[in-house]
N, C-alpha and C. Protein backbone atom coordinates (compact mmCIF):
# COMPACT_ATOMS: atom_id res chain seq x y z
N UNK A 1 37.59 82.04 -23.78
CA UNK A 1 37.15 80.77 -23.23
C UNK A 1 38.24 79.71 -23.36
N UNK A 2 38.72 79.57 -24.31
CA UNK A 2 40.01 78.43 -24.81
C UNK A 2 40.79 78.88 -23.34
N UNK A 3 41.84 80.62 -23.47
CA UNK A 3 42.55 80.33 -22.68
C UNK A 3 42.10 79.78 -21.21
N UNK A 4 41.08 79.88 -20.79
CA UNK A 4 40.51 79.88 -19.53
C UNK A 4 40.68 77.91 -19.58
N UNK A 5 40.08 77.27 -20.49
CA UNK A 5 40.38 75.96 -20.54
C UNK A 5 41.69 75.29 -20.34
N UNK A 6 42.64 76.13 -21.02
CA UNK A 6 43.62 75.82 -21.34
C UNK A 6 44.62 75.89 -19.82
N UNK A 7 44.29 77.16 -18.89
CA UNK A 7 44.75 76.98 -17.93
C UNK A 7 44.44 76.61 -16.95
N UNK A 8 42.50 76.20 -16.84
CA UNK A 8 42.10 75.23 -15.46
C UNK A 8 43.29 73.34 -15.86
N UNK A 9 43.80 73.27 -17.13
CA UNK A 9 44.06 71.72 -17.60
C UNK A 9 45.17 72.16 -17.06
N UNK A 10 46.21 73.10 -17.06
CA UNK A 10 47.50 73.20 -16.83
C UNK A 10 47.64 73.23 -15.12
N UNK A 11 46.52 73.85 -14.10
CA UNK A 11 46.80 73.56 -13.13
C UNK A 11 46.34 72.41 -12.59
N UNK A 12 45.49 72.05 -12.99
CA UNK A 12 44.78 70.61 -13.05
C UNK A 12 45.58 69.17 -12.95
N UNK A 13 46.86 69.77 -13.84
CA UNK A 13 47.79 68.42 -13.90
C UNK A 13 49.17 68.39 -12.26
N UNK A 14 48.11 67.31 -11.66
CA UNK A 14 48.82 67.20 -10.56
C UNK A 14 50.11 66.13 -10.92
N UNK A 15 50.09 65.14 -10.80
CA UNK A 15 51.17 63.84 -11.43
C UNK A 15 51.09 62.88 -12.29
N UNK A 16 49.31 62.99 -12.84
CA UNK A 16 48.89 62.02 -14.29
C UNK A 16 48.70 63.62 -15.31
N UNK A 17 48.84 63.39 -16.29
CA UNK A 17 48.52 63.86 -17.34
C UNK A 17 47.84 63.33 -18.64
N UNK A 18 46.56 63.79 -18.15
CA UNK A 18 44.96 63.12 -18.52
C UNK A 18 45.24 62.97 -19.99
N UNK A 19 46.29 63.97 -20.78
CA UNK A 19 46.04 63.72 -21.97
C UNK A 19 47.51 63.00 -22.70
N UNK A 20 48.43 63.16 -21.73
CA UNK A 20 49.47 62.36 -22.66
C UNK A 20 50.08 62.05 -20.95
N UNK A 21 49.91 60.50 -20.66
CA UNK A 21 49.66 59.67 -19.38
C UNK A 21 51.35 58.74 -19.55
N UNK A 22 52.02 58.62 -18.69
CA UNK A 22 53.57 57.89 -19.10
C UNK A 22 52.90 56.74 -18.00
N UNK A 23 53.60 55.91 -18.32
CA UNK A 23 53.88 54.33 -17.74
C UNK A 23 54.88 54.84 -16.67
N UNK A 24 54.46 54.79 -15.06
CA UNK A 24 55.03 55.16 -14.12
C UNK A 24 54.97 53.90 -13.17
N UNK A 25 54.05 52.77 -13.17
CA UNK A 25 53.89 52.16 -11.97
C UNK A 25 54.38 50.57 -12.54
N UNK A 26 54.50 50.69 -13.35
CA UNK A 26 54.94 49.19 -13.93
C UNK A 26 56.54 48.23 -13.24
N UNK A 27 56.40 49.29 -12.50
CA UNK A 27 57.67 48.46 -11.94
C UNK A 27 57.47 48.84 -9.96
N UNK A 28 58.29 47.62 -9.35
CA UNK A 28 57.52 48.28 -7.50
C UNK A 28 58.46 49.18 -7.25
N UNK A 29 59.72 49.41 -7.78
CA UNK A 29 60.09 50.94 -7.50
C UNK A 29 58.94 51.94 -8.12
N UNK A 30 58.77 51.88 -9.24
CA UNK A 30 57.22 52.90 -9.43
C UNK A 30 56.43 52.47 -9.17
N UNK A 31 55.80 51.76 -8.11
CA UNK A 31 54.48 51.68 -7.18
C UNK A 31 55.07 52.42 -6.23
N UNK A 32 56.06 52.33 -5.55
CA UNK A 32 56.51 52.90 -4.48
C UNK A 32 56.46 54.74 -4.52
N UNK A 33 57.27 54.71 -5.72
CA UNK A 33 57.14 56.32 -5.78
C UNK A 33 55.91 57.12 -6.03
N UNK A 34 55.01 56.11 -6.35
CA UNK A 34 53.88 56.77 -6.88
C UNK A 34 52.94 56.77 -5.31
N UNK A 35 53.10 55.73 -5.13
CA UNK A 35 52.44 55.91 -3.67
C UNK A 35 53.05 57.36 -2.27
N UNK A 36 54.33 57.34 -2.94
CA UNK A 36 54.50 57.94 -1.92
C UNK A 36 54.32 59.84 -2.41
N UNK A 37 54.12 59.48 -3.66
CA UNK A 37 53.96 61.01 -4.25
C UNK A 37 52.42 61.27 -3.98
N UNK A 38 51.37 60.32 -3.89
CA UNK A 38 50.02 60.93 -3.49
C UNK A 38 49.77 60.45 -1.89
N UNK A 39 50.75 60.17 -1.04
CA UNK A 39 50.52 60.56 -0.20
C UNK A 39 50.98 62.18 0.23
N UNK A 40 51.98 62.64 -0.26
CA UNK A 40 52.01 64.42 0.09
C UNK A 40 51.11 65.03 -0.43
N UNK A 41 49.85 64.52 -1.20
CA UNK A 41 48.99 65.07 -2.13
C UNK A 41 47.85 65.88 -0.88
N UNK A 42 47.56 67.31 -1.05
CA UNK A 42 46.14 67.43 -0.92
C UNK A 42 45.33 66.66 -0.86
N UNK A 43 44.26 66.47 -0.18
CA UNK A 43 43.09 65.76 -0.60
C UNK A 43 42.12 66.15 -1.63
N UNK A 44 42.39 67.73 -2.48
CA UNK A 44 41.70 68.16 -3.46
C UNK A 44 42.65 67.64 -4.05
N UNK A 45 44.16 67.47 -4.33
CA UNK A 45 45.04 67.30 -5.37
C UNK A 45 44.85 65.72 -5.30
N UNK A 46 44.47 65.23 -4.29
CA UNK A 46 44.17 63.91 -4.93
C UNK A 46 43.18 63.29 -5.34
N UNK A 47 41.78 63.97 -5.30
CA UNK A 47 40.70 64.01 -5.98
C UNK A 47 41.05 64.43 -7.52
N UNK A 48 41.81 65.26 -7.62
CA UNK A 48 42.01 65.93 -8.91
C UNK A 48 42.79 64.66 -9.61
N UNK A 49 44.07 64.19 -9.02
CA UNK A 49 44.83 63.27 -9.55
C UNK A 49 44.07 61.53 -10.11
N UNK A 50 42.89 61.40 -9.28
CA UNK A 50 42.14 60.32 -9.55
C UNK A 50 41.71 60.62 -10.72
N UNK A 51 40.79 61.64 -10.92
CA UNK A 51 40.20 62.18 -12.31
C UNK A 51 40.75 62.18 -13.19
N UNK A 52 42.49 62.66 -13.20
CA UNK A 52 42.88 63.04 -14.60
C UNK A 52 43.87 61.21 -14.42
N UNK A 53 43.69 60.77 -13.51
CA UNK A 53 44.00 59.06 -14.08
C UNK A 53 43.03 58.36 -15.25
N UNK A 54 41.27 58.74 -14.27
CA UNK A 54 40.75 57.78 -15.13
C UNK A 54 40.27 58.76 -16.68
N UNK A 55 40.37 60.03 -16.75
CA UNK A 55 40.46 60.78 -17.66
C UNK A 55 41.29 60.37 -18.63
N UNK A 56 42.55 59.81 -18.50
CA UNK A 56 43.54 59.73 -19.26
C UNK A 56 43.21 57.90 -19.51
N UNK A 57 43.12 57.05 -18.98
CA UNK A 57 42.26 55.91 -19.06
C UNK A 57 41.29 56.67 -20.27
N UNK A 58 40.57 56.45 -19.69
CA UNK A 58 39.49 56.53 -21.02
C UNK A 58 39.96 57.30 -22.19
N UNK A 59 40.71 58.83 -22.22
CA UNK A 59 41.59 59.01 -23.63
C UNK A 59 42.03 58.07 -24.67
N UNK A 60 42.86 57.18 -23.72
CA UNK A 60 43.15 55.99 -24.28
C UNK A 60 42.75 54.71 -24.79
N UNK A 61 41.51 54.62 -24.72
CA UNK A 61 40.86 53.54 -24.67
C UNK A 61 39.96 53.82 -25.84
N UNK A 62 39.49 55.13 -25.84
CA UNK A 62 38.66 55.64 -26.30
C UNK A 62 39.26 56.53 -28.70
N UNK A 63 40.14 56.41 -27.79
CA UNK A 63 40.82 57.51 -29.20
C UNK A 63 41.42 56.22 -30.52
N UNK A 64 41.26 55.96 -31.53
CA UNK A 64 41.67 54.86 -32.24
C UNK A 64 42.92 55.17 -32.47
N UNK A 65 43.59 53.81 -32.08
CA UNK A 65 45.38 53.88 -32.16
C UNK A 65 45.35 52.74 -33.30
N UNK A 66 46.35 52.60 -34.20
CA UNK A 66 47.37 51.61 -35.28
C UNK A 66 47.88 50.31 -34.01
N UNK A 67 47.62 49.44 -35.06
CA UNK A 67 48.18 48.30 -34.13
C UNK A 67 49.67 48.19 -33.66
N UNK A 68 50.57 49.81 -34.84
CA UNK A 68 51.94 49.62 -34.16
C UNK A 68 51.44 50.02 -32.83
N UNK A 69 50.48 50.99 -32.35
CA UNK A 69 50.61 51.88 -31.12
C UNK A 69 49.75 51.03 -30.35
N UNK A 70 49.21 50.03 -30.51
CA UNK A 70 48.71 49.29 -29.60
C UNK A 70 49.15 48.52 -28.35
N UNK A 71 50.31 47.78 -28.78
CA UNK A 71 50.77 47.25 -27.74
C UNK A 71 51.79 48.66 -26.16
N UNK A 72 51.85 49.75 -26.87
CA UNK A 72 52.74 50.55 -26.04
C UNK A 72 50.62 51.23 -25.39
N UNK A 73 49.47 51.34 -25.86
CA UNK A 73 48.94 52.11 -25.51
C UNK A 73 48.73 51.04 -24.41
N UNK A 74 48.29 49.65 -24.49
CA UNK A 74 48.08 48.55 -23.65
C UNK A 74 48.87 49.24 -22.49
N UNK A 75 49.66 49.24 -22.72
CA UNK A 75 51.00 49.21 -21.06
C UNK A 75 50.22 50.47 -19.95
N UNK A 76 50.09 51.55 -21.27
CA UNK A 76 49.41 52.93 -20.29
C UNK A 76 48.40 52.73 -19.54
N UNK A 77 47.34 51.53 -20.32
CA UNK A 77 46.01 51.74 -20.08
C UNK A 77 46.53 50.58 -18.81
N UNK A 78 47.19 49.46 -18.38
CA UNK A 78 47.60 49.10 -17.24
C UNK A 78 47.85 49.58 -16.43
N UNK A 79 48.94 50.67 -16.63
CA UNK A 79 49.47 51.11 -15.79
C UNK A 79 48.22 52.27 -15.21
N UNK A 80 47.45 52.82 -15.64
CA UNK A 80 46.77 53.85 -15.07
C UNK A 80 45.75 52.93 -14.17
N UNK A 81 44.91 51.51 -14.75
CA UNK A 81 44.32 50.63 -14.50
C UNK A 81 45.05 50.37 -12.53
N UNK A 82 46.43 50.54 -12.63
CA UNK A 82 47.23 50.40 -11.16
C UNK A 82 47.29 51.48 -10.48
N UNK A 83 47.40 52.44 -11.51
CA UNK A 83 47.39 53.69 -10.33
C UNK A 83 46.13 54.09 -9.59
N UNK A 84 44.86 53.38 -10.63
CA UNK A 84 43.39 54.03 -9.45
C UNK A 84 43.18 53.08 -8.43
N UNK A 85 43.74 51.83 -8.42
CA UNK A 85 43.98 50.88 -7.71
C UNK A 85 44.69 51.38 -6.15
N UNK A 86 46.14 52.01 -6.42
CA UNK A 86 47.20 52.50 -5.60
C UNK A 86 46.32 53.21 -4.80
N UNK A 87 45.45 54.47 -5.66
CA UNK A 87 44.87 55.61 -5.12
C UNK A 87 43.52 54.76 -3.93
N UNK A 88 42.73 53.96 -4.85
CA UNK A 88 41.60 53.45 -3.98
C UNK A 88 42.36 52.94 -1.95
N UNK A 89 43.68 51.91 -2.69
CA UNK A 89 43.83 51.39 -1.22
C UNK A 89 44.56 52.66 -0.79
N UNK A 90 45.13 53.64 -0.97
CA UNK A 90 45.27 54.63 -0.35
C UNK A 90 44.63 55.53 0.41
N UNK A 91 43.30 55.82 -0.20
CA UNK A 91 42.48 56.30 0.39
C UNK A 91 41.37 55.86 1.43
N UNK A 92 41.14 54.46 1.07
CA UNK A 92 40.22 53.33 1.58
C UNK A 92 40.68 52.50 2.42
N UNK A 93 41.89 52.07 2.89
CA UNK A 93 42.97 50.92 3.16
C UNK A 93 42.89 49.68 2.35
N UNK A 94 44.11 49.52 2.47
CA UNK A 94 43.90 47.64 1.63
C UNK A 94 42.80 46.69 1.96
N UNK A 95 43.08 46.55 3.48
CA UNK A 95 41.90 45.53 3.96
C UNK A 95 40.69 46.00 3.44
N UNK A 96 39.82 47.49 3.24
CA UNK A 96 38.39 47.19 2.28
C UNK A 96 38.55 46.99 1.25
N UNK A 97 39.64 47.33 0.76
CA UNK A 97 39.96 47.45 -0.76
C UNK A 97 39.64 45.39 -1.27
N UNK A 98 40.58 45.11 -0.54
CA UNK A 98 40.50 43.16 -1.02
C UNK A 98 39.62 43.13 -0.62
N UNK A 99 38.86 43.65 0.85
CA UNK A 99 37.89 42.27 1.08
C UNK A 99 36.66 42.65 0.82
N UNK A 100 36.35 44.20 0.00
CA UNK A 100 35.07 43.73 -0.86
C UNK A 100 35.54 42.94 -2.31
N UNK A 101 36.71 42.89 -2.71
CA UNK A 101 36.89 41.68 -3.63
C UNK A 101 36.79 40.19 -3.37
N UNK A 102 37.23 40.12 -2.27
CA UNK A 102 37.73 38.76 -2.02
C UNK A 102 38.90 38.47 -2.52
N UNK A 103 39.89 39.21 -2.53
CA UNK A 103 41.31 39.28 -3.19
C UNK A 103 41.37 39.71 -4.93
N UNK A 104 40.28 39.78 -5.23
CA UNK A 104 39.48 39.61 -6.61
C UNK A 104 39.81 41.03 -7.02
N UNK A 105 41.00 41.44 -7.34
CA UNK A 105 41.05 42.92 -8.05
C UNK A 105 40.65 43.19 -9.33
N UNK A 106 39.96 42.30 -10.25
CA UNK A 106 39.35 42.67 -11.51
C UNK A 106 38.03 42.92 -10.64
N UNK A 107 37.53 42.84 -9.98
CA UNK A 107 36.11 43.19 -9.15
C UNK A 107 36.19 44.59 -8.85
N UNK A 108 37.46 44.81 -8.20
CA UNK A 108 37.76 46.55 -7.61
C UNK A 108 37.80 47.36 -9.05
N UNK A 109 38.28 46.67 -9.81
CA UNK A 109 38.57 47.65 -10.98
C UNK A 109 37.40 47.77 -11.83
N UNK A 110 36.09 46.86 -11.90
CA UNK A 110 34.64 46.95 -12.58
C UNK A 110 34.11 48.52 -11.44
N UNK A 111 34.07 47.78 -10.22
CA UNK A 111 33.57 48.76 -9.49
C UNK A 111 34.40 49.99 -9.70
N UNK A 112 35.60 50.61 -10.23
CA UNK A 112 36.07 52.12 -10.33
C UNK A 112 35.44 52.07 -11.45
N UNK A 113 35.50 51.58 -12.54
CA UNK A 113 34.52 51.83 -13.85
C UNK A 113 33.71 52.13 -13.68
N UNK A 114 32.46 50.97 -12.89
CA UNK A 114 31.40 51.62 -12.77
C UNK A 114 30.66 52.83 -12.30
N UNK A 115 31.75 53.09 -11.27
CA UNK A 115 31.23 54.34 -10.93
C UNK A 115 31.76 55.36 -11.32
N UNK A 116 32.77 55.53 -12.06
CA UNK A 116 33.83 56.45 -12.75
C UNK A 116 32.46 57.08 -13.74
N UNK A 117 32.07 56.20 -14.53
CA UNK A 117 30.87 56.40 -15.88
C UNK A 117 29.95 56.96 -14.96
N UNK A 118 29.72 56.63 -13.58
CA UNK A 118 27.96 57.38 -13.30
C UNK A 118 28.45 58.74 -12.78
N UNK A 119 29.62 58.98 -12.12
CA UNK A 119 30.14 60.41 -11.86
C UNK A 119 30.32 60.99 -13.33
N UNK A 120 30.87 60.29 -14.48
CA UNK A 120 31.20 60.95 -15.76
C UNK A 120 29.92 61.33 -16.02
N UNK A 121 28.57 61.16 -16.30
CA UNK A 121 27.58 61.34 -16.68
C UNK A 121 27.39 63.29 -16.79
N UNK A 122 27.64 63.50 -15.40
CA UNK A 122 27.32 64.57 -15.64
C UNK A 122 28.60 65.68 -15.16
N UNK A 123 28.94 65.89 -16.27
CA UNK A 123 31.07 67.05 -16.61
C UNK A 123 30.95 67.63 -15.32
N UNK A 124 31.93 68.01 -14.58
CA UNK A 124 32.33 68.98 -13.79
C UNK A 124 34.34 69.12 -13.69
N UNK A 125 34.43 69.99 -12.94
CA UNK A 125 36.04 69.98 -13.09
C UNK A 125 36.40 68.50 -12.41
N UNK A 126 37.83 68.63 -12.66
CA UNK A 126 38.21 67.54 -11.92
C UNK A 126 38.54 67.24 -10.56
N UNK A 127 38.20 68.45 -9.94
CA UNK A 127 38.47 68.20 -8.26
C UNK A 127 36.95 67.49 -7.61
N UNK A 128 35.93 68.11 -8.45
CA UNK A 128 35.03 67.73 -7.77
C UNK A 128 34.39 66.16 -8.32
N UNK A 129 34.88 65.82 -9.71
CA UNK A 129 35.07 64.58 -10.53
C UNK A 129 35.39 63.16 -9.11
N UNK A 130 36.67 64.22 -9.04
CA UNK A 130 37.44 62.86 -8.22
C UNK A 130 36.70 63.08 -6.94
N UNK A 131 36.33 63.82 -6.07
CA UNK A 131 35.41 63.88 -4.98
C UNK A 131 34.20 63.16 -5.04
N UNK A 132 33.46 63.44 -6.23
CA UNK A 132 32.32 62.51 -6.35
C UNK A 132 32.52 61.12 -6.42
N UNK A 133 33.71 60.82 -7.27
CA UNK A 133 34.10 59.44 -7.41
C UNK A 133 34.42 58.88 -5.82
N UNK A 134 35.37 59.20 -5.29
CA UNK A 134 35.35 58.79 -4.07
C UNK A 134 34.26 58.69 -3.20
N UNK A 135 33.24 59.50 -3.18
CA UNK A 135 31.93 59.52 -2.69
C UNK A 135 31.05 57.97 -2.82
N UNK A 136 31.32 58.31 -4.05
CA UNK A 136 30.37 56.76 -4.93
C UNK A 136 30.99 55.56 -4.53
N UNK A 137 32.40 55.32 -4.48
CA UNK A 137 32.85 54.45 -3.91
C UNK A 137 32.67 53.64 -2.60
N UNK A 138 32.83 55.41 -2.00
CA UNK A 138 32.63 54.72 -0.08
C UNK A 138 31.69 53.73 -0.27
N UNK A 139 30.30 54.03 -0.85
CA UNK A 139 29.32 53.20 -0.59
C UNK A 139 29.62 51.71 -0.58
N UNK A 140 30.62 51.42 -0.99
CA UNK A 140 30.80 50.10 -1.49
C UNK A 140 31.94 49.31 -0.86
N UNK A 141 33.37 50.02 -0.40
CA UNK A 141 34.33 50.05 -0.15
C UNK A 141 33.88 50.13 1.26
């Protein structure tokens, strides 16, 4: 059973790595590359890639760090905070993306939470994670 775990996580990791996540978008050369790396994405690989974003989000958020490791975990939990962002107007376009905010992107980012937790409710892999998530979204987006 382990190895079987061990290798749905290894193919699983499309360009986030749910469990040890690098600071990629913090700069607009890495918005750029990142955007342009999930656009060659599958649409399962980018269902998958949403999941192991907010997967790795919540790792982080979730796991108790030392206040040395605090300020470097901050940056991750931003930077992933941008990448479901990248992914939403990618998938959605910008224009729904702002204008169910009203330019208001702490609004877009309650709404991926919120529905991130009602897809989390009940485990499945992560292709179908990020499928559902996107699902839950449309409604709103």
């Amino acid at each position: 059973m382990f190895g079987l775990f061990k290798k749905k996580v290894k193919v699983g990791t499309v360009i986030t790595d749910s469990f040890a996540p690098k600071q990629e978008v913090h700069t607009q050369q890495g918005v750029i590359k990142y955007s342009k790396n999930i656009s060659k994405l599958s649409y399962k690989d980018l269902c998958i890639e949403f999941s192991n974003v907010m997967a790795a989000k919540h790792n982080l958020m979730m796991v108790p760090r030392g206040l040395k490791d605090a300020a470097e975990n901050q940056k991750k939990v931003t930077d992933l905070v941008d990448k479901a962002l990248i992914i939403c107007i990618f998938k959605f376009g910008q224009e729904k993306v702002l204008s169910f905010a009203n330019n208001d992107l702490t609004r877009v980012n309650k709404l991926i939470n919120q529905c991130d937790q009602e897809v989390a409710a009940n485990p499945v892999w992560p292709d179908e994670h990020g499928l559902l998530l996107f699902n839950k979204l449309e409604q709103y987006l």
